[in-house]
C-alpha atoms as a PDB file:
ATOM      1  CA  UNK A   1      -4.369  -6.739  -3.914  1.00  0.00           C
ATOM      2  CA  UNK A   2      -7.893  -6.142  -5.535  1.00  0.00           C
ATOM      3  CA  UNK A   3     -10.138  -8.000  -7.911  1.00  0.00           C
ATOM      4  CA  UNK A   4     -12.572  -6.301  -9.874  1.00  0.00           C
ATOM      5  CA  UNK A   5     -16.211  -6.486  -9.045  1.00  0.00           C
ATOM      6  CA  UNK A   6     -18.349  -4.615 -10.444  1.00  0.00           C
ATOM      7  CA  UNK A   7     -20.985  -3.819  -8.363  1.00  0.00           C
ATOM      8  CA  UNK A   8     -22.489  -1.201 -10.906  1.00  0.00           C
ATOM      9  CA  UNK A   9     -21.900   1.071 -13.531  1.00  0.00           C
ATOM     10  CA  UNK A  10     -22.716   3.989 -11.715  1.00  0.00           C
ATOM     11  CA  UNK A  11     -19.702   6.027 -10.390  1.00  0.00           C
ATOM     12  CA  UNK A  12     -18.815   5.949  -6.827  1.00  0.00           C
ATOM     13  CA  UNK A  13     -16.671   9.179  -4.989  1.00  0.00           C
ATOM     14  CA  UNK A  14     -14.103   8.735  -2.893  1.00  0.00           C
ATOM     15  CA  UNK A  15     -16.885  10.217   0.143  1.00  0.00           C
ATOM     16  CA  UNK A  16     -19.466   7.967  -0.896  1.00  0.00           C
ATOM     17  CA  UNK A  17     -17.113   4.957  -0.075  1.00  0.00           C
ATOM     18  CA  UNK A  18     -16.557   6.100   3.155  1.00  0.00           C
ATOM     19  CA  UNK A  19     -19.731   6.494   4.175  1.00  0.00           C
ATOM     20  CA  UNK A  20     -20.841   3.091   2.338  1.00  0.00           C
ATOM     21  CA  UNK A  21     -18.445   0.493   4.376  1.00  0.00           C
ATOM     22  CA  UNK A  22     -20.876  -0.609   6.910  1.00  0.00           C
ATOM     23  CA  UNK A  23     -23.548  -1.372   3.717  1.00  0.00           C
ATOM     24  CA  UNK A  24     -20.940  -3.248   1.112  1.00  0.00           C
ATOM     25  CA  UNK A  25     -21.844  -6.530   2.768  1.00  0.00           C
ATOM     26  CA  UNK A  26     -18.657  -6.294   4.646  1.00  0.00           C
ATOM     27  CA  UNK A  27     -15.655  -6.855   2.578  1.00  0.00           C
ATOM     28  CA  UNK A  28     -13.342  -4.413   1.963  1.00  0.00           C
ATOM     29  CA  UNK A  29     -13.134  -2.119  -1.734  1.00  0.00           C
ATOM     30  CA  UNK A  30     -11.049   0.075  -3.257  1.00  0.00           C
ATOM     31  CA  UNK A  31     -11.825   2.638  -5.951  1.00  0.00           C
ATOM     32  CA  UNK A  32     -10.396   2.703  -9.615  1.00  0.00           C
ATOM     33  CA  UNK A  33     -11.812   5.885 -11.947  1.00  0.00           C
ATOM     34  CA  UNK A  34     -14.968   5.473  -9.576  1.00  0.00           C
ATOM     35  CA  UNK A  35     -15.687   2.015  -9.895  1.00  0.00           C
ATOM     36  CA  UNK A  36     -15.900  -0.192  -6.913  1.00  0.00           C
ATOM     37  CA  UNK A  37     -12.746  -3.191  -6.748  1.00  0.00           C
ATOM     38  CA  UNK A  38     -13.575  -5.527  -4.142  1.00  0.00           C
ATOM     39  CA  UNK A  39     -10.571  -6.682  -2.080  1.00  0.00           C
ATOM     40  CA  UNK A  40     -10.570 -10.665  -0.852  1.00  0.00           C
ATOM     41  CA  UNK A  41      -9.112 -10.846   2.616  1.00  0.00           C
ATOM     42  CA  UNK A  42      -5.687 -11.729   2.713  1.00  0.00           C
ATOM     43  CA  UNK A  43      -4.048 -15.353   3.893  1.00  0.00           C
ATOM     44  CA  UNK A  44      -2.113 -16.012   6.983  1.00  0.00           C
ATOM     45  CA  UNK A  45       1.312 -15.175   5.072  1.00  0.00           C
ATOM     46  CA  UNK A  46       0.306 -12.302   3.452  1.00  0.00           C
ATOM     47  CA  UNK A  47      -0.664 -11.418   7.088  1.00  0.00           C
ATOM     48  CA  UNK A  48       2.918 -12.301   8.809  1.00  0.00           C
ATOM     49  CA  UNK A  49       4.236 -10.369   6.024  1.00  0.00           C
ATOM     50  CA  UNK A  50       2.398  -7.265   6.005  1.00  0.00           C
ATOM     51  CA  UNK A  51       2.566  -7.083   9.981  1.00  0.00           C
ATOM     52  CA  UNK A  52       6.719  -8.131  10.329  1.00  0.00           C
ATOM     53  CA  UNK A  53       7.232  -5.013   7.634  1.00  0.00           C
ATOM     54  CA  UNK A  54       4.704  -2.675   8.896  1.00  0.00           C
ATOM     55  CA  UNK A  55       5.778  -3.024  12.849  1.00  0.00           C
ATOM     56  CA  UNK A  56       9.768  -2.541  11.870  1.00  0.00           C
ATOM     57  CA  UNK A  57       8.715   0.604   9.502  1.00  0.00           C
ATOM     58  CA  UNK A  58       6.443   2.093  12.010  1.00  0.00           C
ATOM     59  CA  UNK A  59       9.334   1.793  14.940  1.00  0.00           C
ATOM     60  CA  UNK A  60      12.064   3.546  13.197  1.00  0.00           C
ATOM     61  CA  UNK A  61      10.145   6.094  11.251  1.00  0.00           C
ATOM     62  CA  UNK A  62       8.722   7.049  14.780  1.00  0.00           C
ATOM     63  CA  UNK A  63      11.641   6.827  16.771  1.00  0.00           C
ATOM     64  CA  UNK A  64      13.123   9.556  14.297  1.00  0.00           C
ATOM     65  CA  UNK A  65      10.060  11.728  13.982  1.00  0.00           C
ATOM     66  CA  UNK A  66      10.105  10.880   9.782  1.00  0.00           C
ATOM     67  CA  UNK A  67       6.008  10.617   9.663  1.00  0.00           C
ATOM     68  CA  UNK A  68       3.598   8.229   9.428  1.00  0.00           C
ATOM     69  CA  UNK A  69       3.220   4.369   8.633  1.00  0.00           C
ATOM     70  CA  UNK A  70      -0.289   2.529   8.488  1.00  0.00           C
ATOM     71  CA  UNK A  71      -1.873  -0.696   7.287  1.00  0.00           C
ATOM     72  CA  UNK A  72      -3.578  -2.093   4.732  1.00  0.00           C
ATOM     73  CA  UNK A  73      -6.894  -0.709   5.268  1.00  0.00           C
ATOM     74  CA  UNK A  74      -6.020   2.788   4.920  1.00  0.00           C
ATOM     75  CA  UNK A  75      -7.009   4.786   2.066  1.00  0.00           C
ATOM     76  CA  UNK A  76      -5.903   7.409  -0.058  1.00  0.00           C
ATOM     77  CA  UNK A  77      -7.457   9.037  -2.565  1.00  0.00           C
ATOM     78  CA  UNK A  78      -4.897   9.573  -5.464  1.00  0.00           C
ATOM     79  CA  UNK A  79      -7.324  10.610  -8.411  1.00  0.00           C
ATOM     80  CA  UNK A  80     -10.349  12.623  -8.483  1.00  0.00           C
ATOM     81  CA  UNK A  81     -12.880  12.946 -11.186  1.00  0.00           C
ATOM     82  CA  UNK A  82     -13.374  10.062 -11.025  1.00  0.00           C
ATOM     83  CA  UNK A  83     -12.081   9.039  -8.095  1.00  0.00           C
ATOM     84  CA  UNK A  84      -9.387   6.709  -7.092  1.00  0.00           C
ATOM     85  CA  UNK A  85      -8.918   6.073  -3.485  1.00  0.00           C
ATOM     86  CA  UNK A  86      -6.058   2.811  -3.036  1.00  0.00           C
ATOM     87  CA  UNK A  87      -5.204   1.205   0.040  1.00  0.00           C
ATOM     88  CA  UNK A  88      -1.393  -0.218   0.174  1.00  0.00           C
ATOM     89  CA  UNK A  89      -0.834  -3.024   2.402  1.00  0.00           C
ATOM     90  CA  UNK A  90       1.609  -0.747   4.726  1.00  0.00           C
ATOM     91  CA  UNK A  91       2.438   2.686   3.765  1.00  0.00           C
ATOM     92  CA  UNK A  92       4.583   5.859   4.847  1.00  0.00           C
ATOM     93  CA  UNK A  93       3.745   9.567   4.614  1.00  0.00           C
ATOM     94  CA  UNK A  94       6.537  11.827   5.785  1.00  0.00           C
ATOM     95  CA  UNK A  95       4.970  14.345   8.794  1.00  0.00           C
ATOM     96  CA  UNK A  96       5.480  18.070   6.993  1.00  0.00           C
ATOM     97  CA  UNK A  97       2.771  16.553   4.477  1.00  0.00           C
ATOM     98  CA  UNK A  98       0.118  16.035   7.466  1.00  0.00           C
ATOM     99  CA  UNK A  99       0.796  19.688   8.838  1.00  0.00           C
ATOM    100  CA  UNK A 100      -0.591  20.791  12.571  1.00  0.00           C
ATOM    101  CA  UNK A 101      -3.300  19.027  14.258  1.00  0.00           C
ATOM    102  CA  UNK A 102      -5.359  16.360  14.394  1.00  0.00           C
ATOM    103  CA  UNK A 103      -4.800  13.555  11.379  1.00  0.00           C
ATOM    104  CA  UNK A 104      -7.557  13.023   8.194  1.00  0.00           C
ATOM    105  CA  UNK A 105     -10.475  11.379   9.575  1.00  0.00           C
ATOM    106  CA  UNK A 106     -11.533  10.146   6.117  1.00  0.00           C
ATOM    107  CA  UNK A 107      -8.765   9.795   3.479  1.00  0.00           C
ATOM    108  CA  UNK A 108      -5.439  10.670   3.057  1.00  0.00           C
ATOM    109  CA  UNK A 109      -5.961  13.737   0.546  1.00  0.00           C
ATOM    110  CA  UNK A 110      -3.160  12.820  -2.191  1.00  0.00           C
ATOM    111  CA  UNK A 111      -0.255   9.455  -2.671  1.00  0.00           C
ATOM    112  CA  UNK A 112       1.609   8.143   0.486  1.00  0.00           C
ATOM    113  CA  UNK A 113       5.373   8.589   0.041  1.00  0.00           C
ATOM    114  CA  UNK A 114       5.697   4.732   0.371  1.00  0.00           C
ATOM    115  CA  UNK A 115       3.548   2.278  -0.868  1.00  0.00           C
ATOM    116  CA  UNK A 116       4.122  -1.167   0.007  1.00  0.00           C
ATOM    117  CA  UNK A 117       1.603  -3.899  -1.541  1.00  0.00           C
ATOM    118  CA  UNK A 118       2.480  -8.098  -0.726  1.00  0.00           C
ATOM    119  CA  UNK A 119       1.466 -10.239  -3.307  1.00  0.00           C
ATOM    120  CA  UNK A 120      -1.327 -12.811  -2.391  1.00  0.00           C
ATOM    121  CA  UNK A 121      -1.134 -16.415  -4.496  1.00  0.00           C
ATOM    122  CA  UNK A 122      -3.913 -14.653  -6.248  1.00  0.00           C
ATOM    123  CA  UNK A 123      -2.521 -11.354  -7.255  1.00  0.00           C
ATOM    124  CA  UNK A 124      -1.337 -11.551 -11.210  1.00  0.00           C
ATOM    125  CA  UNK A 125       1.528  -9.625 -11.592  1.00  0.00           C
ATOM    126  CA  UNK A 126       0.152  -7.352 -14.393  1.00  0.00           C
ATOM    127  CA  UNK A 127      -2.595  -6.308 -11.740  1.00  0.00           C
ATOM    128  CA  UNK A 128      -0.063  -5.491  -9.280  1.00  0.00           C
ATOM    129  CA  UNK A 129       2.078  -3.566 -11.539  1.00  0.00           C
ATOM    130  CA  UNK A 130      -0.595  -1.974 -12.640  1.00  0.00           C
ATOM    131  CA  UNK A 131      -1.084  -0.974  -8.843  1.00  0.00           C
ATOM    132  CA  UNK A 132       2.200   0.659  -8.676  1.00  0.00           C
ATOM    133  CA  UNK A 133       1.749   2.444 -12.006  1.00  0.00           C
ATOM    134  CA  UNK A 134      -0.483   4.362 -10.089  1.00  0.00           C
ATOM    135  CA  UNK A 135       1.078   5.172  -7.099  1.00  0.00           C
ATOM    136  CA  UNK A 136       3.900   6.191  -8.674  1.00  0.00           C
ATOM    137  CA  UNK A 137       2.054   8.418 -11.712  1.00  0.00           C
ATOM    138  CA  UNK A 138       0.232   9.834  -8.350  1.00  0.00           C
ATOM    139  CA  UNK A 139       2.989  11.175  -6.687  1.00  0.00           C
ATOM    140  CA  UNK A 140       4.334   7.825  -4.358  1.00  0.00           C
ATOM    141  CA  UNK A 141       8.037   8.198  -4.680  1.00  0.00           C
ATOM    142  CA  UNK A 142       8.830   4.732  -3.914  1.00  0.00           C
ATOM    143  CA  UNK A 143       7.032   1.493  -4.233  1.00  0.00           C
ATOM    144  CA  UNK A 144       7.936  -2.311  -2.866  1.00  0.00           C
ATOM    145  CA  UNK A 145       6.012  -4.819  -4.284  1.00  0.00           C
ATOM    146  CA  UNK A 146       6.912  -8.171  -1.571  1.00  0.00           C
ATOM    147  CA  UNK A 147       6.615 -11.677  -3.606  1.00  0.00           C
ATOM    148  CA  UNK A 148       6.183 -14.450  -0.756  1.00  0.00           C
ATOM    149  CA  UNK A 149       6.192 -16.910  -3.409  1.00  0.00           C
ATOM    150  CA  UNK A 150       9.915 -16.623  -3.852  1.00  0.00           C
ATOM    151  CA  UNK A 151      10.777 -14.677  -1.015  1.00  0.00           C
ATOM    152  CA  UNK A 152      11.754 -11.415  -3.221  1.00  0.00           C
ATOM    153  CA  UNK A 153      10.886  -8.222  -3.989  1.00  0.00           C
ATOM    154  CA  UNK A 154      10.294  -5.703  -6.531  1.00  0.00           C
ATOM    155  CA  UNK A 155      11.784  -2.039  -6.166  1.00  0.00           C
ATOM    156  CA  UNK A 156       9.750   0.125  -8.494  1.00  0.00           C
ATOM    157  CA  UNK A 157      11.068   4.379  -7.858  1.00  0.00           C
ATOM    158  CA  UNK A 158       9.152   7.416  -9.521  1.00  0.00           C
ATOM    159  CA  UNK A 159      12.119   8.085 -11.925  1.00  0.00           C
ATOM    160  CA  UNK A 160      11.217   5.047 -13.422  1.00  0.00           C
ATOM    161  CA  UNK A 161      14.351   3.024 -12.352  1.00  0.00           C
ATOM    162  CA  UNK A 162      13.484  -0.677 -10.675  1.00  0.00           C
ATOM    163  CA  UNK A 163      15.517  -3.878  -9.045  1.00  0.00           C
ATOM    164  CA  UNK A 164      14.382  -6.989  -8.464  1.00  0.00           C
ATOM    165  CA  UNK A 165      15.596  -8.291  -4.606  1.00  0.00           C
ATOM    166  CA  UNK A 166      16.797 -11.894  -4.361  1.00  0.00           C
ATOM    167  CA  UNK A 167      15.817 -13.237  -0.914  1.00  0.00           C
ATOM    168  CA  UNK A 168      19.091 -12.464   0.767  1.00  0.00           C
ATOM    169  CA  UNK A 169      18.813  -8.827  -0.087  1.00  0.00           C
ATOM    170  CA  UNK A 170      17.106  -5.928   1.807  1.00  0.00           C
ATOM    171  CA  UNK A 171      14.656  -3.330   1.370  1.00  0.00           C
ATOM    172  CA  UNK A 172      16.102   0.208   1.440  1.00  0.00           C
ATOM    173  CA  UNK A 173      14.067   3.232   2.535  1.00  0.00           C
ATOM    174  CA  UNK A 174      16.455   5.496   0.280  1.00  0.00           C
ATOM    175  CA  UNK A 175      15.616   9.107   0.227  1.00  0.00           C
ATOM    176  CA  UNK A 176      11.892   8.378   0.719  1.00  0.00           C
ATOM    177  CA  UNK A 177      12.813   7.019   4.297  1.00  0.00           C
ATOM    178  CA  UNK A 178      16.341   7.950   4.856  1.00  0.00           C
ATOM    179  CA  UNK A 179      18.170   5.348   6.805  1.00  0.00           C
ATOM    180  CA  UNK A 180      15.651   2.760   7.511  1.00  0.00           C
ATOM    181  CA  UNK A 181      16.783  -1.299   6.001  1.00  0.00           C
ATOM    182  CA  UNK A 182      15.107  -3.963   6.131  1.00  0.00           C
ATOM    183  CA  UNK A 183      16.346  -7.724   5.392  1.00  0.00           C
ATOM    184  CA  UNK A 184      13.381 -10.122   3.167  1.00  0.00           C
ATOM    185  CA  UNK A 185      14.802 -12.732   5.507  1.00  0.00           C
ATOM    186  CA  UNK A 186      13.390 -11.283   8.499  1.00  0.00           C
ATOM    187  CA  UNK A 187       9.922 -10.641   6.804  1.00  0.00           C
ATOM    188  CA  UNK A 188       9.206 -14.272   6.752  1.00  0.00           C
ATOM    189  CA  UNK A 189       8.151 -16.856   9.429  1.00  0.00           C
ATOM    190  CA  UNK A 190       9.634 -20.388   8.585  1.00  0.00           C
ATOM    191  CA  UNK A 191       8.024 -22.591  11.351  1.00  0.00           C
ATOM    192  CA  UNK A 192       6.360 -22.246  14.597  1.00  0.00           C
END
């Protein structure tokens, strides 16, 4: 998740960020409405988590030819004028939406199908909410907010519906990714 930083009041696009990465002192941003949100790196858990989700997604979505996942350094822009570009932790993007050839090589034009952020000790949960708002008023048809600090979940859908997942529950790719479950339990490392 992001923190604001401001680093001024003049309005960034989504192309100027991707040309600027090598000059923003190396950390990572996102853009909200044009403005530059730095993004911390994430902890070790946040890591484990991100990683045990994204390399479970990635397998069955391309053993059955569903599309694409990627990680958390991805972006997409979702707003333009001023622009938005958000990068989810993991995400999916069903394959008729990519079309023939070769893939973006600058942003995904437009919401993933999936967006999948994992809450660092620092995230506030209004900020990450807030996060989802906008996938989902973007065009993401499912989001899954991951909560480390309890070993849960939040299920937020673009009907507006949303569940809470206790720790012994699973993640459920519903119509977004038909078929594809995932238990909490098995996103989290308890000891080496």
């Amino acid at each position: 998740m992001a923190k604001t930083n401001k680093r001024s009041t003049q309005l960034v696009t989504a192309e100027e960020l991707l040309h600027m990465k090598s000059r923003l002192d190396g950390w990572m941003y996102e853009l909200e409405n044009g403005v530059l949100i730095l993004r911390e790196p994430a902890g070790v858990e946040h890591g484990d988590v991100e990683l045990a989700l994204l390399t479970r997604l990635r397998s069955y979505v391309k053993l059955n030819k569903l599309g694409l996942v990627l990680g958390g350094d991805t972006g997409f822009t979702v707003a333009r004028d001023p622009d938005t570009v958000l990068a989810p932790d993991v995400s999916f993007t069903r394959a008729s939406r990519f079309g023939y050839g070769r893939l973006p090589r600058g942003y995904f034009e437009g919401a993933p199908d999936l967006a999948v952020e994992v809450m660092s000790p620092k995230d506030s949960v209004p900020k990450v909410d807030q996060k989802a708002e906008t996938y989902l008023r973007t065009g993401t048809r499912l989001v899954w907010i991951v909560r480390p600090q309890d070993r849960s979940a939040i299920v937020r859908r673009a009907d507006g519906s949303s569940a809470r997942l206790m720790p012994l529950a699973s993640l459920d790719g519903e119509d977004v990714v038909p078929g594809f479950t995932c238990a909490l339990t098995d996103l989290f490392t308890d000891a080496l």
